[in-house]
N, C-alpha and C. Protein backbone atom coordinates (compact mmCIF):
# COMPACT_ATOMS: atom_id res chain seq x y z
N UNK A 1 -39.31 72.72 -20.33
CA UNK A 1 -38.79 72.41 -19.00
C UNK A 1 -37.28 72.19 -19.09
N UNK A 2 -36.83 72.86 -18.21
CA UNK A 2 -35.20 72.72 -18.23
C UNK A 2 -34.67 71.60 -16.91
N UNK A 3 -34.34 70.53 -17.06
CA UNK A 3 -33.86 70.05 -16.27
C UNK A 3 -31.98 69.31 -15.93
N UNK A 4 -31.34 70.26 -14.98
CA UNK A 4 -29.47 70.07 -14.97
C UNK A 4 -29.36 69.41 -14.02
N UNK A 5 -28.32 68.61 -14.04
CA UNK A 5 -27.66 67.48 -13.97
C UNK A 5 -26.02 67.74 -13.17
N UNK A 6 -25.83 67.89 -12.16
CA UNK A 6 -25.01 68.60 -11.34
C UNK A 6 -23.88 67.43 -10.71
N UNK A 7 -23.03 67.89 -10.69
CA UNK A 7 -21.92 66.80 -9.91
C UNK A 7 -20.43 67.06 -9.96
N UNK A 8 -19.44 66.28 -9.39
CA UNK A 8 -18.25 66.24 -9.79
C UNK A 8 -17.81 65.76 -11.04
N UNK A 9 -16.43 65.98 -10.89
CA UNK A 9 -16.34 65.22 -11.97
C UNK A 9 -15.99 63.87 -11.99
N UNK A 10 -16.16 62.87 -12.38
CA UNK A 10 -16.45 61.48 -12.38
C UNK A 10 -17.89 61.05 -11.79
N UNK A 11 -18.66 61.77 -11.64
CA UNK A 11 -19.88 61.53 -10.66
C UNK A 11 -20.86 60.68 -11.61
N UNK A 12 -20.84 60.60 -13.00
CA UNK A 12 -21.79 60.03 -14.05
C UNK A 12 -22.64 60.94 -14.51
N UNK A 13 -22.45 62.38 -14.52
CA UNK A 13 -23.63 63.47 -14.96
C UNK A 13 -23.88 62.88 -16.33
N UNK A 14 -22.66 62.80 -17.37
CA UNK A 14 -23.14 62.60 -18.80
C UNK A 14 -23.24 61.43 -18.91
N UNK A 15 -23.44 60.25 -18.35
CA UNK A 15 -23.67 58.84 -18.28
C UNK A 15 -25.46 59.10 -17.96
N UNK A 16 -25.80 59.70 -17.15
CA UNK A 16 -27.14 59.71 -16.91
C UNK A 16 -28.03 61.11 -17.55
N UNK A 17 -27.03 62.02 -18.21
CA UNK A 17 -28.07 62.95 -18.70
C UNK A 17 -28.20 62.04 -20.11
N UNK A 18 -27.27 60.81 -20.57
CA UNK A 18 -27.71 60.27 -21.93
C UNK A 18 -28.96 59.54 -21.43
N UNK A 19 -28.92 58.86 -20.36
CA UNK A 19 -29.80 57.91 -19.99
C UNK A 19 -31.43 58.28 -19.81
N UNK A 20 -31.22 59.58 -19.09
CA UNK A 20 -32.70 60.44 -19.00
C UNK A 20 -33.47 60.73 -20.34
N UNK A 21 -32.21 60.91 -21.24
CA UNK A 21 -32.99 61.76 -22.34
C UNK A 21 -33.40 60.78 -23.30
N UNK A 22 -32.53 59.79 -23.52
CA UNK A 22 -33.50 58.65 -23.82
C UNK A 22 -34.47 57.54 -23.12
N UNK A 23 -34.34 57.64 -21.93
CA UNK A 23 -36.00 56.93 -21.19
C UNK A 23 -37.16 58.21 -21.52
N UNK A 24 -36.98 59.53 -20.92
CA UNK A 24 -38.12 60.71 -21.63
C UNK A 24 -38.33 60.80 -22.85
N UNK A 25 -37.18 60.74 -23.43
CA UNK A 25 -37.16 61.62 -24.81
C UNK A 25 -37.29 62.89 -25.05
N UNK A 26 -36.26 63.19 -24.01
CA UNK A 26 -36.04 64.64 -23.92
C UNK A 26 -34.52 64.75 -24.98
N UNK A 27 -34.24 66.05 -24.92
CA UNK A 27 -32.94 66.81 -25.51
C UNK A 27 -31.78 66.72 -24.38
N UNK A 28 -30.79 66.25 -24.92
CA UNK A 28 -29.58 66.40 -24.04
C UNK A 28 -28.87 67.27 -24.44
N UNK A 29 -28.35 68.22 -23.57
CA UNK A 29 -26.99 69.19 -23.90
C UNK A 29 -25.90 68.66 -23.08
N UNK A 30 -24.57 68.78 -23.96
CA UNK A 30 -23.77 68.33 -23.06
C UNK A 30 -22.67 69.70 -22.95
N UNK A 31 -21.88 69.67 -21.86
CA UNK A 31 -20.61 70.66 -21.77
C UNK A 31 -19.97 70.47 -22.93
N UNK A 32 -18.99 71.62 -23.50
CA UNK A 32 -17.76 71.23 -24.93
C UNK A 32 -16.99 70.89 -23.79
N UNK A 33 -16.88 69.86 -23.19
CA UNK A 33 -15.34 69.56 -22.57
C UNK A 33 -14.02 69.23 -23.47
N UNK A 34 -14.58 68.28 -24.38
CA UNK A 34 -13.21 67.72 -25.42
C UNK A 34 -13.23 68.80 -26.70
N UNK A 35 -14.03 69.77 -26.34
CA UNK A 35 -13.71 71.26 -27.52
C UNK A 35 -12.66 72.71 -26.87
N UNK A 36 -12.71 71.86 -25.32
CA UNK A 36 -12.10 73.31 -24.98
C UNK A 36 -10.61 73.51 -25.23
N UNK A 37 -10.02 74.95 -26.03
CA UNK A 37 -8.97 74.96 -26.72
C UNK A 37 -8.34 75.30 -25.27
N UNK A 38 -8.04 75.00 -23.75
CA UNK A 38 -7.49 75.42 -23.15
C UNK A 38 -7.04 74.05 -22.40
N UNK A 39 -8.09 73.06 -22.21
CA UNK A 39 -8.16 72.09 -21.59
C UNK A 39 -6.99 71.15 -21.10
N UNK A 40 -5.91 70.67 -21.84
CA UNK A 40 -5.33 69.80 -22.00
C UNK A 40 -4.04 71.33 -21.11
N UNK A 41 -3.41 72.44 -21.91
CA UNK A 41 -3.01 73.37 -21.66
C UNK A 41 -3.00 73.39 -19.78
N UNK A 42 -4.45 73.69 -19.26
CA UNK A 42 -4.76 73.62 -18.05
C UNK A 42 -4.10 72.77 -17.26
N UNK A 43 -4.53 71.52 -17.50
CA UNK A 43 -4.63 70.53 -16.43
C UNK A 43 -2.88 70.13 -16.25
N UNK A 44 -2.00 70.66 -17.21
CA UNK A 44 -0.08 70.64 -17.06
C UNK A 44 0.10 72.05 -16.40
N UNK A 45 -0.90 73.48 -16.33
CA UNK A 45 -0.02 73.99 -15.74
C UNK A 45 -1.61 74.92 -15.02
N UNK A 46 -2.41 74.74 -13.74
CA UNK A 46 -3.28 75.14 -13.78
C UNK A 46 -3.57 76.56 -13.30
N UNK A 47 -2.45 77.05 -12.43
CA UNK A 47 -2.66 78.68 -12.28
C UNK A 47 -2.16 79.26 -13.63
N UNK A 48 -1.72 78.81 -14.50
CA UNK A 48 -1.17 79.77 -15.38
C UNK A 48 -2.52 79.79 -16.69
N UNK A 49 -3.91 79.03 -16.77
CA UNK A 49 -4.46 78.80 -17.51
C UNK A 49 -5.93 78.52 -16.74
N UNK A 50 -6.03 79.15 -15.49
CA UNK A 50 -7.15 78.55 -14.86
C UNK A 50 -8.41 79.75 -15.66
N UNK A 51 -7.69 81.05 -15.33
CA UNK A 51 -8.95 82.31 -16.03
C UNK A 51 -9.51 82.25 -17.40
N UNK A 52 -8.28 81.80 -18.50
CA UNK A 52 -8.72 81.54 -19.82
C UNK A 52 -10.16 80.45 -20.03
N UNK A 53 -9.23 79.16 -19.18
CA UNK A 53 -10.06 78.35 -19.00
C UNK A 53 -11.55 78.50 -18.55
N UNK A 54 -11.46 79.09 -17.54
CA UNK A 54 -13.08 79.31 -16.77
C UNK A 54 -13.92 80.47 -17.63
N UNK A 55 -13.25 81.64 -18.26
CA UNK A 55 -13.86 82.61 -19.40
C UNK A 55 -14.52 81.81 -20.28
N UNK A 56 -13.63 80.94 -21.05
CA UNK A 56 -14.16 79.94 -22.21
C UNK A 56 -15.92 79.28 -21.80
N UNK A 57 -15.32 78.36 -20.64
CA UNK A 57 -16.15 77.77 -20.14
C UNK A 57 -17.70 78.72 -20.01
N UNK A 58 -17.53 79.89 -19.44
CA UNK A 58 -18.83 81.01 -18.77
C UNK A 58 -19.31 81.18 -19.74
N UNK A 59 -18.56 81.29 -21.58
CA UNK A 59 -19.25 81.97 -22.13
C UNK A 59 -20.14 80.70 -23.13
N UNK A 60 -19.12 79.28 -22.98
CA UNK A 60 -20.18 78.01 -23.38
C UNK A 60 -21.42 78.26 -22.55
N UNK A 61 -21.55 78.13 -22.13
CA UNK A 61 -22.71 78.19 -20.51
C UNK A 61 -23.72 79.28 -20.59
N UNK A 62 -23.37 80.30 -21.01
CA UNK A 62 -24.20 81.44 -21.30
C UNK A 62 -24.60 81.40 -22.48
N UNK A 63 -24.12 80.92 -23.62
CA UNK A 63 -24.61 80.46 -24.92
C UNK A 63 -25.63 79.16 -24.83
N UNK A 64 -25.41 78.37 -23.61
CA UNK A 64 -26.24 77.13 -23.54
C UNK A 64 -27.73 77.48 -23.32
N UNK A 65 -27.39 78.64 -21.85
CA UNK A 65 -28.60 78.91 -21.12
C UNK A 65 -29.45 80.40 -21.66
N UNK A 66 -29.11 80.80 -23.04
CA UNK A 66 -29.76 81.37 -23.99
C UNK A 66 -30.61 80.69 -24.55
N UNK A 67 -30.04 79.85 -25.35
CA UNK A 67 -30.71 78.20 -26.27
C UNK A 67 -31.33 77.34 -25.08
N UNK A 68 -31.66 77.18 -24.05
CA UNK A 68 -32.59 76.02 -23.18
C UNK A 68 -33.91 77.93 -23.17
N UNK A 69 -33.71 78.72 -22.73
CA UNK A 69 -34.43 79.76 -22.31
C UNK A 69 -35.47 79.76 -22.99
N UNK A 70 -34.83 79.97 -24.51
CA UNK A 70 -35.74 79.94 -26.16
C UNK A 70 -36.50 78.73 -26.09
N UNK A 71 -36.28 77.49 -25.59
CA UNK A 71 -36.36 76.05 -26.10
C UNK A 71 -38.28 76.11 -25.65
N UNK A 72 -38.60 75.28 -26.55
CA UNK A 72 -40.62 74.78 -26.23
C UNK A 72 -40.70 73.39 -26.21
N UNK A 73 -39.34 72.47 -25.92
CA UNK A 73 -39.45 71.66 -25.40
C UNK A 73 -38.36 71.16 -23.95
N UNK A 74 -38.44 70.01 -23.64
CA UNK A 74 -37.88 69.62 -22.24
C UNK A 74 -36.25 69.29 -22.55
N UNK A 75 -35.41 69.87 -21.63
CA UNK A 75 -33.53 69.93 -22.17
C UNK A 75 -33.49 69.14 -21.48
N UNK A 76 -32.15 68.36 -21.02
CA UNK A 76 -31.61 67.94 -19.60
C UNK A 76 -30.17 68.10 -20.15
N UNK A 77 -29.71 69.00 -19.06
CA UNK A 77 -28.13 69.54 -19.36
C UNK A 77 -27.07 68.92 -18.55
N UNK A 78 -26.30 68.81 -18.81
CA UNK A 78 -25.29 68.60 -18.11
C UNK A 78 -24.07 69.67 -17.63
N UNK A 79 -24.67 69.49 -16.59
CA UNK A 79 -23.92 70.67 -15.63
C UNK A 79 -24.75 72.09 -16.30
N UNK A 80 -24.91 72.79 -15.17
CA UNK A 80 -25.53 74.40 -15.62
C UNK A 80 -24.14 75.43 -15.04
N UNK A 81 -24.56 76.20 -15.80
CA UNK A 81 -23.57 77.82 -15.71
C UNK A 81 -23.73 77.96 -13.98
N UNK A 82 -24.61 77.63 -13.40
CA UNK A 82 -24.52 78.16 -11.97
C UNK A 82 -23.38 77.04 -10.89
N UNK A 83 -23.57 75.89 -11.15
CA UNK A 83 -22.44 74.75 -10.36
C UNK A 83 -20.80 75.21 -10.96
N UNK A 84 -20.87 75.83 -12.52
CA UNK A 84 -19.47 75.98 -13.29
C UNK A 84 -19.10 77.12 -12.39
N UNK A 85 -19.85 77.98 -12.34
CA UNK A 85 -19.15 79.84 -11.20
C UNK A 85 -19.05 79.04 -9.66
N UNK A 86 -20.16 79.01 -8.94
CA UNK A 86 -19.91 78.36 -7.51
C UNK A 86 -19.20 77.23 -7.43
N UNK A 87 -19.07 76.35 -7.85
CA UNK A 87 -18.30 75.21 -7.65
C UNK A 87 -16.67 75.27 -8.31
N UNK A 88 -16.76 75.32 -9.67
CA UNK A 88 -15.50 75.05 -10.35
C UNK A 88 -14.52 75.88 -10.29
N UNK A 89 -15.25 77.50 -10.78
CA UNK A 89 -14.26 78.55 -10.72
C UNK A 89 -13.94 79.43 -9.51
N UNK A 90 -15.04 79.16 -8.49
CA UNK A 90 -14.67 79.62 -6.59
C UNK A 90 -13.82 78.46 -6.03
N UNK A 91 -13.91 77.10 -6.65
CA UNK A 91 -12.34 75.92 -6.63
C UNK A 91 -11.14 76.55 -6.58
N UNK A 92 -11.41 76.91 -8.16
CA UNK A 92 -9.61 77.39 -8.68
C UNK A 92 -9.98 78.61 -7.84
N UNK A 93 -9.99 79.89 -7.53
CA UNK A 93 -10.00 80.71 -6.35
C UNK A 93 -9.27 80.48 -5.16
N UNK A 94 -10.12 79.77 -4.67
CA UNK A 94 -9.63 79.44 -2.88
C UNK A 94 -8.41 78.50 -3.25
N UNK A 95 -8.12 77.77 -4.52
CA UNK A 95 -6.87 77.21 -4.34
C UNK A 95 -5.69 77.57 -4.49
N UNK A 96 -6.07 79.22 -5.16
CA UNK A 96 -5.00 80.06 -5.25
C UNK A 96 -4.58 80.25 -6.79
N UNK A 97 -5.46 79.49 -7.47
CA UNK A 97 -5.31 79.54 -9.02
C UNK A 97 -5.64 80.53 -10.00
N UNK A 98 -6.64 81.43 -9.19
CA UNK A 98 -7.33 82.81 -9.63
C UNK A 98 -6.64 83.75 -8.92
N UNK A 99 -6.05 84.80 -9.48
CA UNK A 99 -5.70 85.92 -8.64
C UNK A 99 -7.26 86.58 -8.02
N UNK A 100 -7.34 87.61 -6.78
CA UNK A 100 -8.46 88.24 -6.67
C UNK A 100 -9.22 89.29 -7.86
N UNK A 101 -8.29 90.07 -8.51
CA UNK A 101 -8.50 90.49 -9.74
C UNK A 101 -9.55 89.99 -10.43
N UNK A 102 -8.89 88.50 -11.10
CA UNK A 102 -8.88 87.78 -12.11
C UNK A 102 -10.67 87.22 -11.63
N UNK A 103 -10.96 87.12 -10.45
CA UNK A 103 -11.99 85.84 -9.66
C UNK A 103 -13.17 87.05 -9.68
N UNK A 104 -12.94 88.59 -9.34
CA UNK A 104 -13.84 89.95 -8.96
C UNK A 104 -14.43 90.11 -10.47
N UNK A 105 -13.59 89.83 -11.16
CA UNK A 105 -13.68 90.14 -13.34
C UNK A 105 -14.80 89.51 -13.98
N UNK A 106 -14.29 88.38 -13.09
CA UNK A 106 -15.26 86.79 -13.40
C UNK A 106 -16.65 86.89 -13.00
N UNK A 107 -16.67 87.36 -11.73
CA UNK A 107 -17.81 87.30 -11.29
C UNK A 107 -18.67 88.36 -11.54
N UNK A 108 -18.07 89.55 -11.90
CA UNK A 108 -18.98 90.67 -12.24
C UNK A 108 -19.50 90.12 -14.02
N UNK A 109 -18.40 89.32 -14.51
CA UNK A 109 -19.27 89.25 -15.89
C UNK A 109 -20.64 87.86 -15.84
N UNK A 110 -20.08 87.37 -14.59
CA UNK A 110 -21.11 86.15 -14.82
C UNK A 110 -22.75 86.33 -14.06
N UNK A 111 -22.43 87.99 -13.30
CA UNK A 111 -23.67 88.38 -12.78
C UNK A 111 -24.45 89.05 -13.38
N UNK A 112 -23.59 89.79 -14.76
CA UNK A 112 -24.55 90.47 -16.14
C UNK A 112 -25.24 89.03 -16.75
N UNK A 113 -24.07 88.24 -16.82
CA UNK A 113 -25.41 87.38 -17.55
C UNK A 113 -26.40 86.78 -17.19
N UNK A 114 -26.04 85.99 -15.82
CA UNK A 114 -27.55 85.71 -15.19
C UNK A 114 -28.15 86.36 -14.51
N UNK A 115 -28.57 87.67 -14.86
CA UNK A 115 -29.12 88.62 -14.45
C UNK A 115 -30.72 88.27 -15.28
N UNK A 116 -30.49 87.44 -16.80
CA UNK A 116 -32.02 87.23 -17.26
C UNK A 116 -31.79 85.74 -17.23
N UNK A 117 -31.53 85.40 -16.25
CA UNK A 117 -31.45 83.82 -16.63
C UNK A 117 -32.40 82.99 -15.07
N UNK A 118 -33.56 82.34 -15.31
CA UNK A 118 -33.96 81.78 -14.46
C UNK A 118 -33.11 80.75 -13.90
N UNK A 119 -33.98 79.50 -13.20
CA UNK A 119 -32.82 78.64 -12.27
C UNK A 119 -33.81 77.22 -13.16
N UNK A 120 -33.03 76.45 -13.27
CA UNK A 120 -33.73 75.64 -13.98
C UNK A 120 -34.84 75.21 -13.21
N UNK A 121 -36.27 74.03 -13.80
CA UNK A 121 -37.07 73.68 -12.88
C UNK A 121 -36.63 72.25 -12.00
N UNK A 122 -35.90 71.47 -12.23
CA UNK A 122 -34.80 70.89 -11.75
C UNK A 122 -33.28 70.54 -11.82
N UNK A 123 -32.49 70.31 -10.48
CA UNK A 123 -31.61 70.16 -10.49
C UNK A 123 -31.13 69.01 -9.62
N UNK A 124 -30.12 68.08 -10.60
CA UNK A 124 -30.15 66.52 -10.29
C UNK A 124 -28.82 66.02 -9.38
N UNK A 125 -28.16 66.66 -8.16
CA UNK A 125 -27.09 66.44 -7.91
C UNK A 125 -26.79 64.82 -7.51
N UNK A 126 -25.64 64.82 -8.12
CA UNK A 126 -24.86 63.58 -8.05
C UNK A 126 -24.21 63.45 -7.06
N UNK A 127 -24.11 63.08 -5.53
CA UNK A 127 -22.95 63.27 -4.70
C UNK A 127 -22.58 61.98 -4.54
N UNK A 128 -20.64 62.28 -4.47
CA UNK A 128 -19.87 61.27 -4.74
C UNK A 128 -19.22 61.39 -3.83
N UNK A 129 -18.14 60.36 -3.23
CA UNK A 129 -17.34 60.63 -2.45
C UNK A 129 -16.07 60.85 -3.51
N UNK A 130 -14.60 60.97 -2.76
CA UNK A 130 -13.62 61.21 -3.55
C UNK A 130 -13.02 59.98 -4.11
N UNK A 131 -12.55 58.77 -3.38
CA UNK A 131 -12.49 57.48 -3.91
C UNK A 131 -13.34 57.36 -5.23
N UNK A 132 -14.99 56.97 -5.06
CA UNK A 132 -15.81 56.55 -6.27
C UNK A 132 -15.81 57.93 -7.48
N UNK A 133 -15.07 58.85 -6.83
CA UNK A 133 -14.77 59.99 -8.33
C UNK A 133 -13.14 59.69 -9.08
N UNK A 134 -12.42 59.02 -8.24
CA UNK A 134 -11.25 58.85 -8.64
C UNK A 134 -11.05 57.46 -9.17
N UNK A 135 -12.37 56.64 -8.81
CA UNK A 135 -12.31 55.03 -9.42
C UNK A 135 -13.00 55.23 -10.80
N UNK A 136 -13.79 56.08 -11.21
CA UNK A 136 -14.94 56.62 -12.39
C UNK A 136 -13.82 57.45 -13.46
N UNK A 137 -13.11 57.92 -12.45
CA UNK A 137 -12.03 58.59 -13.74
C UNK A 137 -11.02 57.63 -14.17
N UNK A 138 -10.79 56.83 -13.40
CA UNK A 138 -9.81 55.83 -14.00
C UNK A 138 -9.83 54.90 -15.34
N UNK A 139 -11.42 54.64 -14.75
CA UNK A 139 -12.08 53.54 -15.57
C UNK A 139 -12.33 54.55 -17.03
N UNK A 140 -13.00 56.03 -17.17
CA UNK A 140 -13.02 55.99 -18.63
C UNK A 140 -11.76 56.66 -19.02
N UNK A 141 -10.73 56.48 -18.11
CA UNK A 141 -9.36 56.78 -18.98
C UNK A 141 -9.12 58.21 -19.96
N UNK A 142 -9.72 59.32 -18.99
CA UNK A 142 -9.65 60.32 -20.59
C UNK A 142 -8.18 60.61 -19.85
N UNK A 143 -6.98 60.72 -20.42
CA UNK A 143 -5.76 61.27 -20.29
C UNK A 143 -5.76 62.65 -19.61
N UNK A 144 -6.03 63.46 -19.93
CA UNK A 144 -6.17 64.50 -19.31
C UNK A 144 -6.74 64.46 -17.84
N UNK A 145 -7.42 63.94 -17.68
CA UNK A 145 -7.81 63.75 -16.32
C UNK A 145 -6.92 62.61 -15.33
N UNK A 146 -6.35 62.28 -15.66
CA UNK A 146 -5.66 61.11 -14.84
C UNK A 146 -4.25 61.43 -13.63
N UNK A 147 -4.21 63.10 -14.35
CA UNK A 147 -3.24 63.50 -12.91
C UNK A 147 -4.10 64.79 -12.42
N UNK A 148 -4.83 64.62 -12.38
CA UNK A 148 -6.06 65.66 -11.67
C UNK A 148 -5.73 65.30 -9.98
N UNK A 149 -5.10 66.21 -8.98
CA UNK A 149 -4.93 66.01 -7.74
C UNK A 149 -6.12 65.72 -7.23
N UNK A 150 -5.72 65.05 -6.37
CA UNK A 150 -7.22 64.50 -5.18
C UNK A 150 -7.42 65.68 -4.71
N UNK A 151 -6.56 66.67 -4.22
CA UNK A 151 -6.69 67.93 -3.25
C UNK A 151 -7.90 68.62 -4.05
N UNK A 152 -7.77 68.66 -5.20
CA UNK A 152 -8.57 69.27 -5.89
C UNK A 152 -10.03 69.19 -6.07
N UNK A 153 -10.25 67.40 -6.38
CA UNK A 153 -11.71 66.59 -6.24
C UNK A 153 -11.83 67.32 -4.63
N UNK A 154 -11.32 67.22 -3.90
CA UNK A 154 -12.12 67.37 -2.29
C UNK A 154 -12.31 68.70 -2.44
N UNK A 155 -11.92 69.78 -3.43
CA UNK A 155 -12.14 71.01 -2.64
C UNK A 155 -13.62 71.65 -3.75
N UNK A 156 -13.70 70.57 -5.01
CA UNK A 156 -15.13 70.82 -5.32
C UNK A 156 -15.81 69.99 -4.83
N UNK A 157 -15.83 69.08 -4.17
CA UNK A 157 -16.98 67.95 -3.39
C UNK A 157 -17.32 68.81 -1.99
N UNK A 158 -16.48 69.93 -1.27
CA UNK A 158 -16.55 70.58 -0.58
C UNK A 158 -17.36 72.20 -0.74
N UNK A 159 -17.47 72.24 -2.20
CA UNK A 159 -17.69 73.36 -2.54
C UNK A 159 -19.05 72.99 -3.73
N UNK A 160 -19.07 71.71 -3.64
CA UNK A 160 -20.28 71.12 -4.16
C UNK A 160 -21.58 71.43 -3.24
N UNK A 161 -21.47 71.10 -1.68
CA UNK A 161 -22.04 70.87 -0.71
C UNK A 161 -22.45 72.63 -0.20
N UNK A 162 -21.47 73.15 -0.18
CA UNK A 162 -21.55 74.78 -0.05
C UNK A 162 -22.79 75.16 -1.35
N UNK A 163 -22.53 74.78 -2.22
CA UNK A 163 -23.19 75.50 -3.70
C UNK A 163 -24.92 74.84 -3.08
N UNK A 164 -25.22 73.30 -3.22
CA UNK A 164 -25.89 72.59 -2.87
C UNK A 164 -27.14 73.12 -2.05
N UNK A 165 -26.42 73.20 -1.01
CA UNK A 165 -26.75 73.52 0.48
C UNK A 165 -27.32 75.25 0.82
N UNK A 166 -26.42 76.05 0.39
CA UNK A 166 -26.37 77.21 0.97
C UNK A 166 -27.02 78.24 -0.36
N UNK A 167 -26.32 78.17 -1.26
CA UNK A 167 -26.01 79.19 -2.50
C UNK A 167 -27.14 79.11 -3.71
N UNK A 168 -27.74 78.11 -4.01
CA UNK A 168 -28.18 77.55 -4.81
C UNK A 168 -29.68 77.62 -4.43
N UNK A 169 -30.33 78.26 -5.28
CA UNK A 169 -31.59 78.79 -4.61
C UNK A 169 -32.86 78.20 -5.70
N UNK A 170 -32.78 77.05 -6.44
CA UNK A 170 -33.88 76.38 -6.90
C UNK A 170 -34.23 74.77 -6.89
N UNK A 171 -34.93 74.23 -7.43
CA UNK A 171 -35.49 73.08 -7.00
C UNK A 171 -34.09 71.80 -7.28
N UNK A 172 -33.60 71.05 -5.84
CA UNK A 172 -32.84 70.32 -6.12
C UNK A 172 -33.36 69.00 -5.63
N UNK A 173 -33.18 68.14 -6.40
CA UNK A 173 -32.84 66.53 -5.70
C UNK A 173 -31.40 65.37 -5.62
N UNK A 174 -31.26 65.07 -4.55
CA UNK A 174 -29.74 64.78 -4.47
C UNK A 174 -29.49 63.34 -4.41
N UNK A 175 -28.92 62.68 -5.43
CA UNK A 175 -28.72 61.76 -5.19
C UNK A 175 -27.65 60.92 -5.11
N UNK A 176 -27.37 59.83 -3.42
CA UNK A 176 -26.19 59.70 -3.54
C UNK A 176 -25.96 58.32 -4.38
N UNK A 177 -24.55 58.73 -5.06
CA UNK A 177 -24.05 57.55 -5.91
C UNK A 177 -22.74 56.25 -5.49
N UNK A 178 -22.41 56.65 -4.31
CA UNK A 178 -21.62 56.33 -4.17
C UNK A 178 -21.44 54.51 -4.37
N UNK A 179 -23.15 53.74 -3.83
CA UNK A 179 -23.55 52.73 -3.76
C UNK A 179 -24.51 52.28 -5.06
N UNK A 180 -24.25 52.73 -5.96
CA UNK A 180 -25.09 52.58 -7.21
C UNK A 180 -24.63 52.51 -8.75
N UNK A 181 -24.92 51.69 -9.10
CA UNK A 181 -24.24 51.49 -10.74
C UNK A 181 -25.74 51.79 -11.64
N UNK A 182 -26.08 53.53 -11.91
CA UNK A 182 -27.09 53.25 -12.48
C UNK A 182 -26.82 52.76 -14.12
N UNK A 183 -26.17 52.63 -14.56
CA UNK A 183 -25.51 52.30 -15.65
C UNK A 183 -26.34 51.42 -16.46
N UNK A 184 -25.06 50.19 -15.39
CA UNK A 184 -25.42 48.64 -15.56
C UNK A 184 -26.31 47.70 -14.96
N UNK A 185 -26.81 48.74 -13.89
CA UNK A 185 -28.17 47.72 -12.76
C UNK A 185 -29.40 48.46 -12.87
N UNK A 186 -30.21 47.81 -14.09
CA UNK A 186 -31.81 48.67 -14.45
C UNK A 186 -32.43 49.54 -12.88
N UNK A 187 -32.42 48.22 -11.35
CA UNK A 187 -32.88 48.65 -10.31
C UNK A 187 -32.33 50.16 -10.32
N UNK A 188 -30.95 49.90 -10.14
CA UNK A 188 -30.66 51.96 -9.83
C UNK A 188 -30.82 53.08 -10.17
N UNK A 189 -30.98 52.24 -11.88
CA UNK A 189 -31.67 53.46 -12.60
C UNK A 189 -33.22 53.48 -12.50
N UNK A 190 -33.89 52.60 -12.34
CA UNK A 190 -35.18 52.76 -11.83
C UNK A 190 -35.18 53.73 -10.81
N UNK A 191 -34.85 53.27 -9.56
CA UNK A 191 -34.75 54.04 -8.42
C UNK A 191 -34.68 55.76 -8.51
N UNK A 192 -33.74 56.08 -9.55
CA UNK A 192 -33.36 57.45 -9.65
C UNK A 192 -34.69 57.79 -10.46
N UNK A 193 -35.04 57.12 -11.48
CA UNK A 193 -36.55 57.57 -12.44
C UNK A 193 -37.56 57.60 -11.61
N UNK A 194 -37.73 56.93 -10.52
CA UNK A 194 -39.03 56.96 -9.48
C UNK A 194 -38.23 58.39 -8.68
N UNK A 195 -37.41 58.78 -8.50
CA UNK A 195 -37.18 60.04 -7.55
C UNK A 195 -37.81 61.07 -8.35
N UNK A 196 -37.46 61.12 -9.78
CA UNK A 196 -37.24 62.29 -10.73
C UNK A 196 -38.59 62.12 -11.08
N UNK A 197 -39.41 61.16 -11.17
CA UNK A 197 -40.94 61.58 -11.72
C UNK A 197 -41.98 62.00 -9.99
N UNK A 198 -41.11 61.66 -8.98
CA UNK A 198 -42.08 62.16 -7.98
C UNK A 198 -41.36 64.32 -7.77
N UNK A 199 -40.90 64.16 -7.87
CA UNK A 199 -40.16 65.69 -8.28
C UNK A 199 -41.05 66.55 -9.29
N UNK A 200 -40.90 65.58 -10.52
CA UNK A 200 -41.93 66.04 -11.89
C UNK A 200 -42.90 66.48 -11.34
N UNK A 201 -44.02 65.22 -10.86
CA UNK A 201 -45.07 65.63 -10.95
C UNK A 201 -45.18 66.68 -9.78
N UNK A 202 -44.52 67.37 -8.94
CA UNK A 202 -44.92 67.62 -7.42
C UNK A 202 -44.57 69.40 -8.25
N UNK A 203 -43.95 69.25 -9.72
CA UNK A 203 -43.57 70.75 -10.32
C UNK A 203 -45.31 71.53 -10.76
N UNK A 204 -46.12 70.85 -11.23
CA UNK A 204 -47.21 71.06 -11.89
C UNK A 204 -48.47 70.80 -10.67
């Protein structure tokens, strides 16, 4: 069973895909975020490094969703190849960070690959507002993220909802975070484990 873990960034995806996989005892995958040789590069100059960046990224993602495909037991990923194309890299696009070229390139290679790729059997969205994504990035301080424009958070929280809503064509449950510390308050994380096992069982 493949189950991804969807959100912005600051939303707590890898705060709660650790948390899932040890209440199940399932497998966690996480994104290479602090492996990507473009990353730091990006975020000082982002049209000049947005395509490298998002290539890198498609082909982590397509290497992930090879290895969950193979897998005979239960994953929980963080973030899937399908939120990284609709959300992140149609972001940099409409913000003008992708030439049309560069965005047509992208997308024809990311439609060979999930061409054998199912949709996971769940998908766990995190919705945040932009404040509680910009108070979450503060607090774990990764440097690189700390001059990340707001314009930017709103235009994937906007394009979260598009992906979500419209684009995204397998089993989702959405949950909002804006009022919740599943972290540090057992209740919230309860709450989210009673959503995700009535989901479970409603799969079988």
């Amino acid at each position: 069973m493949h189950i991804a873990i969807a959100g912005n960034i600051g939303s707590g995806k890898t705060t709660l895909t650790h948390m899932l996989a040890h209440h199940y005892g399932w497998e966690a995958r996480f994104e290479a975020v602090d492996y990507n040789p473009y990353l730091d590069d990006y975020y000082k100059d982002i049209p000049r490094w947005s395509f490298a960046l998002e290539v890198y990224f498609l082909k982590e993602r397509f290497k992930d969703m090879i290895a969950i495909n193979h897998s005979d037991h239960t994953i929980v990923q963080d973030r899937s190849i399908f939120e990284g194309v609709y959300v992140f890299t149609r972001n940099n696009y409409e913000q003008g960070n992708l030439s049309e070229r560069d965005f047509e390139t992208y997308m024809e290679l990311f439609e060979q690959m999930t061409d054998i790729a199912g949709f996971p059997d769940l998908m766990i969205y995190l919705r945040a507002s932009v404040p509680h994504l910009v108070s979450n990035i503060q607090k774990r301080g990764r440097d690189y993220e700390q001059t990340i424009p707001i314009e930017y958070l709103s235009g994937l929280n906007k394009n979260y909802e598009e992906f979500i809503g419209h684009q995204y064509g397998g089993k989702v449950l959405t949950v909002d975070v804006d009022n919740m510390d599943f972290q540090n308050n057992p209740k919230d994380f309860a709450a989210i484990v009673d959503k995700i096992d009535h989901q479970l069982f409603s799969l079988f």
